[in-house]
C-alpha atoms as a PDB file:
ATOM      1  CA  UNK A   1       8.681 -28.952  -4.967  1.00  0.00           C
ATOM      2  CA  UNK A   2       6.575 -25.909  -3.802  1.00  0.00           C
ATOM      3  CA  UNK A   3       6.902 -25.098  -0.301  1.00  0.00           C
ATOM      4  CA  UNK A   4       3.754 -26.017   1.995  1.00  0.00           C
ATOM      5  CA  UNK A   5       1.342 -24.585   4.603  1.00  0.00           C
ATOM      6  CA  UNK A   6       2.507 -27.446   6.667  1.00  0.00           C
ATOM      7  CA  UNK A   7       6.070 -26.153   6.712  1.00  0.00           C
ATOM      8  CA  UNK A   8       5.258 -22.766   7.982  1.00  0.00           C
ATOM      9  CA  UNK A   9       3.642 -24.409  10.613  1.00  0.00           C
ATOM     10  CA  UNK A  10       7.103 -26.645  11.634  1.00  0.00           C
ATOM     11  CA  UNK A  11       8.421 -23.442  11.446  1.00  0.00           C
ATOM     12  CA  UNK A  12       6.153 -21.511  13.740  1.00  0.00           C
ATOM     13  CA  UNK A  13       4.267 -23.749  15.787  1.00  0.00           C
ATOM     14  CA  UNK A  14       0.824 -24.452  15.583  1.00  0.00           C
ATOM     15  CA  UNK A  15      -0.223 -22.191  18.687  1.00  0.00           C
ATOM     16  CA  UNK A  16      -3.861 -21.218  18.452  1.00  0.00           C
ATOM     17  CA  UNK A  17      -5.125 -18.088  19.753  1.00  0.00           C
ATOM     18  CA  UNK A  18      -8.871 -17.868  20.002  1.00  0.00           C
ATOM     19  CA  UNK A  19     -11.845 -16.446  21.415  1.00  0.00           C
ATOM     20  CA  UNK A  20     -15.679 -16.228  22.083  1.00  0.00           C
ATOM     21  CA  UNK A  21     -17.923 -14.489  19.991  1.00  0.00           C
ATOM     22  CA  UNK A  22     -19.639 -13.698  23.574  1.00  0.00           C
ATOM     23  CA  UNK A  23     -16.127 -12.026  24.448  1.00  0.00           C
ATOM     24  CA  UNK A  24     -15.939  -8.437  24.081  1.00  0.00           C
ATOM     25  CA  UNK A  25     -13.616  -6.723  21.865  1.00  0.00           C
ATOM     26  CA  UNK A  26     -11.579  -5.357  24.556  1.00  0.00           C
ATOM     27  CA  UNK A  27     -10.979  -8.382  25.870  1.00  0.00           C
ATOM     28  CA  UNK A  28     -10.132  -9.783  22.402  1.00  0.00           C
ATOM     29  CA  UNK A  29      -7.668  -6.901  21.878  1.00  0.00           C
ATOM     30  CA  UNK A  30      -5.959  -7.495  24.762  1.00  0.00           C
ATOM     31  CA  UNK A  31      -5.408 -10.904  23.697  1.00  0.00           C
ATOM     32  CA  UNK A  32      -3.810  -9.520  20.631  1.00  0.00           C
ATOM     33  CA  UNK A  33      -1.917  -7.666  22.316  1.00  0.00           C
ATOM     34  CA  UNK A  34      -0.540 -10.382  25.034  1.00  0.00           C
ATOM     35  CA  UNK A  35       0.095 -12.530  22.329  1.00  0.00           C
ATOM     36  CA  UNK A  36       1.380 -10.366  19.727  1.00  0.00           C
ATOM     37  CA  UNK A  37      -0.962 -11.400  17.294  1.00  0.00           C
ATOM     38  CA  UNK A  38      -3.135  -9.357  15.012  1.00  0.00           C
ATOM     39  CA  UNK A  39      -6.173 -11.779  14.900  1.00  0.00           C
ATOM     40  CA  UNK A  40      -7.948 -14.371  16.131  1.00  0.00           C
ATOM     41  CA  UNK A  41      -9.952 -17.238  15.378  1.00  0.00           C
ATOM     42  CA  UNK A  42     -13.542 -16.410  16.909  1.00  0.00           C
ATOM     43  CA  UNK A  43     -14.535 -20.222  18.210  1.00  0.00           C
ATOM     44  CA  UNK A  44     -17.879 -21.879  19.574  1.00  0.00           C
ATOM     45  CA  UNK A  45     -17.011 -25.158  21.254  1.00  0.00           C
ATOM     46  CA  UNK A  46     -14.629 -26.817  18.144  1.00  0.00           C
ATOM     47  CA  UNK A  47     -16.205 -25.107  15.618  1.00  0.00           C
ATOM     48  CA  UNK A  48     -14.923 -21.787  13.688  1.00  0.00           C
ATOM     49  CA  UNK A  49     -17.601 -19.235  13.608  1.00  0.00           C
ATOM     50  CA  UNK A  50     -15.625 -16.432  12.601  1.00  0.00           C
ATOM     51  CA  UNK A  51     -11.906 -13.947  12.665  1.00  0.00           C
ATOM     52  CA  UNK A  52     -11.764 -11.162  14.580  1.00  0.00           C
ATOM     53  CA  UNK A  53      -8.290  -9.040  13.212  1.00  0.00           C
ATOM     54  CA  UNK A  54      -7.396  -5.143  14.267  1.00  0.00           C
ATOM     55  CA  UNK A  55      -8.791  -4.878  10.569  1.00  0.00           C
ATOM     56  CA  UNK A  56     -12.186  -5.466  12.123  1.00  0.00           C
ATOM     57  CA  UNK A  57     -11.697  -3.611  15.156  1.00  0.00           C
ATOM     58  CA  UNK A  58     -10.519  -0.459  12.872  1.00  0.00           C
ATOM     59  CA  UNK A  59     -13.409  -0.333  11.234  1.00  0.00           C
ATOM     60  CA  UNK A  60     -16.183  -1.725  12.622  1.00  0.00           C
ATOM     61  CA  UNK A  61     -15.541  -0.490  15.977  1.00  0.00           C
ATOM     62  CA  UNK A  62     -13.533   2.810  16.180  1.00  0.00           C
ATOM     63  CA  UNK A  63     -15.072   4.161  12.748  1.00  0.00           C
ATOM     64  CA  UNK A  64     -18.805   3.363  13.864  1.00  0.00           C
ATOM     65  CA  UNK A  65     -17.800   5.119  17.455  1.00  0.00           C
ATOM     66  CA  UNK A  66     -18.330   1.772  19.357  1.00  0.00           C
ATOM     67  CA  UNK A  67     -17.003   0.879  22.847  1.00  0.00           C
ATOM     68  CA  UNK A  68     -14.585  -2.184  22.489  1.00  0.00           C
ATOM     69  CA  UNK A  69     -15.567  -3.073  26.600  1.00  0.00           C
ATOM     70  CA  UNK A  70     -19.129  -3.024  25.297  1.00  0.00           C
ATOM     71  CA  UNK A  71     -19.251  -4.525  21.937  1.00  0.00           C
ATOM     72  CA  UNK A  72     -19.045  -8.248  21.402  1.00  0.00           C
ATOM     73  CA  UNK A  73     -16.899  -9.770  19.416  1.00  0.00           C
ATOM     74  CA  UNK A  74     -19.965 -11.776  17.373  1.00  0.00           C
ATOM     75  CA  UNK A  75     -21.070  -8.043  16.369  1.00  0.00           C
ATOM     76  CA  UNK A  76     -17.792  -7.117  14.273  1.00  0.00           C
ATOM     77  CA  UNK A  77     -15.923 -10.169  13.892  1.00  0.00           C
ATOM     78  CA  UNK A  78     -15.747 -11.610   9.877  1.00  0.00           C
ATOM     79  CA  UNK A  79     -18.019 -14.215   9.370  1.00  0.00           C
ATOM     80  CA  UNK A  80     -17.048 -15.357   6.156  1.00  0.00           C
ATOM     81  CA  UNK A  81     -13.890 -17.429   6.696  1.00  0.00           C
ATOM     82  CA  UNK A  82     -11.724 -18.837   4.145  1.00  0.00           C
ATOM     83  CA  UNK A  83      -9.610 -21.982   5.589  1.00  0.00           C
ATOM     84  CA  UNK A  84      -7.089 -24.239   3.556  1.00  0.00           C
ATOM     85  CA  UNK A  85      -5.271 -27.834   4.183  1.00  0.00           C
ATOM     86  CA  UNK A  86      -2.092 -28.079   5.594  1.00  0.00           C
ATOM     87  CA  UNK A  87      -0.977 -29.718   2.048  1.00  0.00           C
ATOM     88  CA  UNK A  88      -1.703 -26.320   0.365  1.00  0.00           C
ATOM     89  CA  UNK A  89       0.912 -24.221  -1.403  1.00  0.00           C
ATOM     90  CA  UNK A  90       2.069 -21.297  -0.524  1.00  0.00           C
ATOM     91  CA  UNK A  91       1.404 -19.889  -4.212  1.00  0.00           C
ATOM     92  CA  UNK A  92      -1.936 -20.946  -3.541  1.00  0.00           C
ATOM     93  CA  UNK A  93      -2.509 -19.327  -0.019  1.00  0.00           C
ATOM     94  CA  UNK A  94      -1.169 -15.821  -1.381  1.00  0.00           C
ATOM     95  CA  UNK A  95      -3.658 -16.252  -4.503  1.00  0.00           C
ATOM     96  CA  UNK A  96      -6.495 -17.386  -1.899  1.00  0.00           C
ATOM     97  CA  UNK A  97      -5.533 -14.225   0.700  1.00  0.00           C
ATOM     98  CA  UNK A  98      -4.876 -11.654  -2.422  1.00  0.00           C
ATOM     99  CA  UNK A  99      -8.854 -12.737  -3.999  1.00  0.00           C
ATOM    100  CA  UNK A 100     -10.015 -12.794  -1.051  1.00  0.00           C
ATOM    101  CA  UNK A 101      -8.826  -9.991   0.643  1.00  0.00           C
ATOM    102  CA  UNK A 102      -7.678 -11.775   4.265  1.00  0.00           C
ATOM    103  CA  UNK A 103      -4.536 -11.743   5.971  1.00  0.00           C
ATOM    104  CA  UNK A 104      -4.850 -14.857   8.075  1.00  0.00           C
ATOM    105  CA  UNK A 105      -6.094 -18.726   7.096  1.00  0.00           C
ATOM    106  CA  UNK A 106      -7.049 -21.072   9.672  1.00  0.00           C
ATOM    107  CA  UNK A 107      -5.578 -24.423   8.748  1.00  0.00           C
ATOM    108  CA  UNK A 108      -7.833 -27.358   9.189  1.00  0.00           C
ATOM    109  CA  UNK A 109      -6.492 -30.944   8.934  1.00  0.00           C
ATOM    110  CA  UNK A 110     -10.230 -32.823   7.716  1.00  0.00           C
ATOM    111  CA  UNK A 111     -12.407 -31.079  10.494  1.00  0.00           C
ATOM    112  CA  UNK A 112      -9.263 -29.979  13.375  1.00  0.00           C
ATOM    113  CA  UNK A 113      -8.063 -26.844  13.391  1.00  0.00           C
ATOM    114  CA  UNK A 114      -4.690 -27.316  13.723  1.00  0.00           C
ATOM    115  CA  UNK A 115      -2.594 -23.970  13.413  1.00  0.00           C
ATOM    116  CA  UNK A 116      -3.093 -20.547  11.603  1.00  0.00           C
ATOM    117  CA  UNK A 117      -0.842 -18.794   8.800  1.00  0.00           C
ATOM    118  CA  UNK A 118      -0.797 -15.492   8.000  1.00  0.00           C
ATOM    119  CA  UNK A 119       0.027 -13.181   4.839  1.00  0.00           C
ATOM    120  CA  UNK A 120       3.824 -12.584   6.332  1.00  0.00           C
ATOM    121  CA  UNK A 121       3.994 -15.946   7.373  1.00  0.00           C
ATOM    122  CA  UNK A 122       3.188 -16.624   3.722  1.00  0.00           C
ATOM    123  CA  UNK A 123       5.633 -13.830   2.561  1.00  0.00           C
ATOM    124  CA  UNK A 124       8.886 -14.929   4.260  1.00  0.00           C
ATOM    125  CA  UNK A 125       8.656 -18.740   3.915  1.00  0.00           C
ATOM    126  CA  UNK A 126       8.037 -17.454   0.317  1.00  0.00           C
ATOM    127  CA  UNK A 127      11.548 -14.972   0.193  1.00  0.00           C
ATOM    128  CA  UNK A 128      13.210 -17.706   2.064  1.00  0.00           C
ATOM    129  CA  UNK A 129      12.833 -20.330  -0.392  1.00  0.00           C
ATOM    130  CA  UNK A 130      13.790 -17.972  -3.098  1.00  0.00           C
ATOM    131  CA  UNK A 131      16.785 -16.934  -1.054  1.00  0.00           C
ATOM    132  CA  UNK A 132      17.889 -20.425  -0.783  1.00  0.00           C
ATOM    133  CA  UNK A 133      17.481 -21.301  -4.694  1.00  0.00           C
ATOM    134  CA  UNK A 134      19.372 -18.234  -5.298  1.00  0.00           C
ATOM    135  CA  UNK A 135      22.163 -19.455  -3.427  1.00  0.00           C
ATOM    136  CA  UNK A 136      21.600 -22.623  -4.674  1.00  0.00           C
ATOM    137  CA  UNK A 137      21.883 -21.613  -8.279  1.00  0.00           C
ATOM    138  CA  UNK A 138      25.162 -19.394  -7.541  1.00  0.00           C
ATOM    139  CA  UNK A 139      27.246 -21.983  -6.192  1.00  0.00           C
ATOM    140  CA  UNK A 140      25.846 -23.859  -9.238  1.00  0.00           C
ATOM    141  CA  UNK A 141      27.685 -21.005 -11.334  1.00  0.00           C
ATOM    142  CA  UNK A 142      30.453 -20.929  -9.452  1.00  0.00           C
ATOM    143  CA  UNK A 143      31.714 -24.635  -9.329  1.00  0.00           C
ATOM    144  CA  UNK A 144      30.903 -24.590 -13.471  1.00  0.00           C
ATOM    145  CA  UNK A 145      32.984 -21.209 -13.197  1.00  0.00           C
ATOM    146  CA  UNK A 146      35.930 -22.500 -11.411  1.00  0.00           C
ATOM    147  CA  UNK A 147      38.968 -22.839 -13.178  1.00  0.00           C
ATOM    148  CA  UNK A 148      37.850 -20.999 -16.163  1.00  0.00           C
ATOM    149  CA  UNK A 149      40.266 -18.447 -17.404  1.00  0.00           C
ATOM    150  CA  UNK A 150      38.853 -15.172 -16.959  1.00  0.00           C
ATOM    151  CA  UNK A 151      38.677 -13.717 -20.720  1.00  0.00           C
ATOM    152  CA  UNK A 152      39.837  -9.988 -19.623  1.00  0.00           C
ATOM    153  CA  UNK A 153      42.410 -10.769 -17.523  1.00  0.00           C
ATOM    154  CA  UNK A 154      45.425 -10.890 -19.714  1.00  0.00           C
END
């Protein structure tokens, strides 16, 4: 079976940072930076209206020579947000991210919002499971192996 969005989020928790598109980026930033997160989910009432990532702060605010106490987060956050089920794979989420360009999904269960994964979230529950078939597959070997008579050994 191919590993889930919902297992990531057993893993990490399904803390939800958010903020205002009325905030201002500053404040947003710091946020980040508090939280040690590199986006968040821009939110009006229960309802996503947009991500706001340092991608977005990179370039729509330093590069245009904005002031991040100044600019609302409504004026650079993306609007254009691409969400997935928590019954998702994780194949699916990196095909969904890599298309579309994103680093973080929102993960809505019907209408809820109910955690948020992102691209290395996606990459090391991916390298885990592969780790663990590896190992899987080697012991595999090895019991077959055992008591075998080596063939150059004399």
């Amino acid at each position: 079976m191919k590993p889930l969005v919902s297992q990531i989020l057993e893993t990490k928790g399904h803390n939800i940072w958010s903020t205002s598109p009325q905030a201002s980026v500053y404040d947003a930033l710091k946020m980040m930076a508090d939280k040690g997160v590199g986006a968040l989910i821009v939110m009006e009432g229960d309802k996503i209206v947009g991500m706001f990532s340092e991608r977005d702060y990179a370039r729509k605010v330093v590069l245009q020579g904005r002031w991040s106490k100044e600019t609302p987060v409504a004026d650079v956050m993306t609007k254009a947000v691409c969400c997935v089920p928590p019954w998702r794979t994780l194949d699916e989420c990196m095909a969904l991210m890599t298309a579309k360009h994103v680093r973080h999904l929102p993960v809505l269960e019907g209408s809820k919002l109910v955690g948020l994964i992102s691209i290395g979230d996606v990459v090391n529950a991916i390298i885990s499971e592969q780790e663990f078939a590896i190992q899987q597959l080697e012991a595999f070997v090895d019991e077959a192996l055992k008591g075998r008579k080596n063939p150059d050994q004399p």
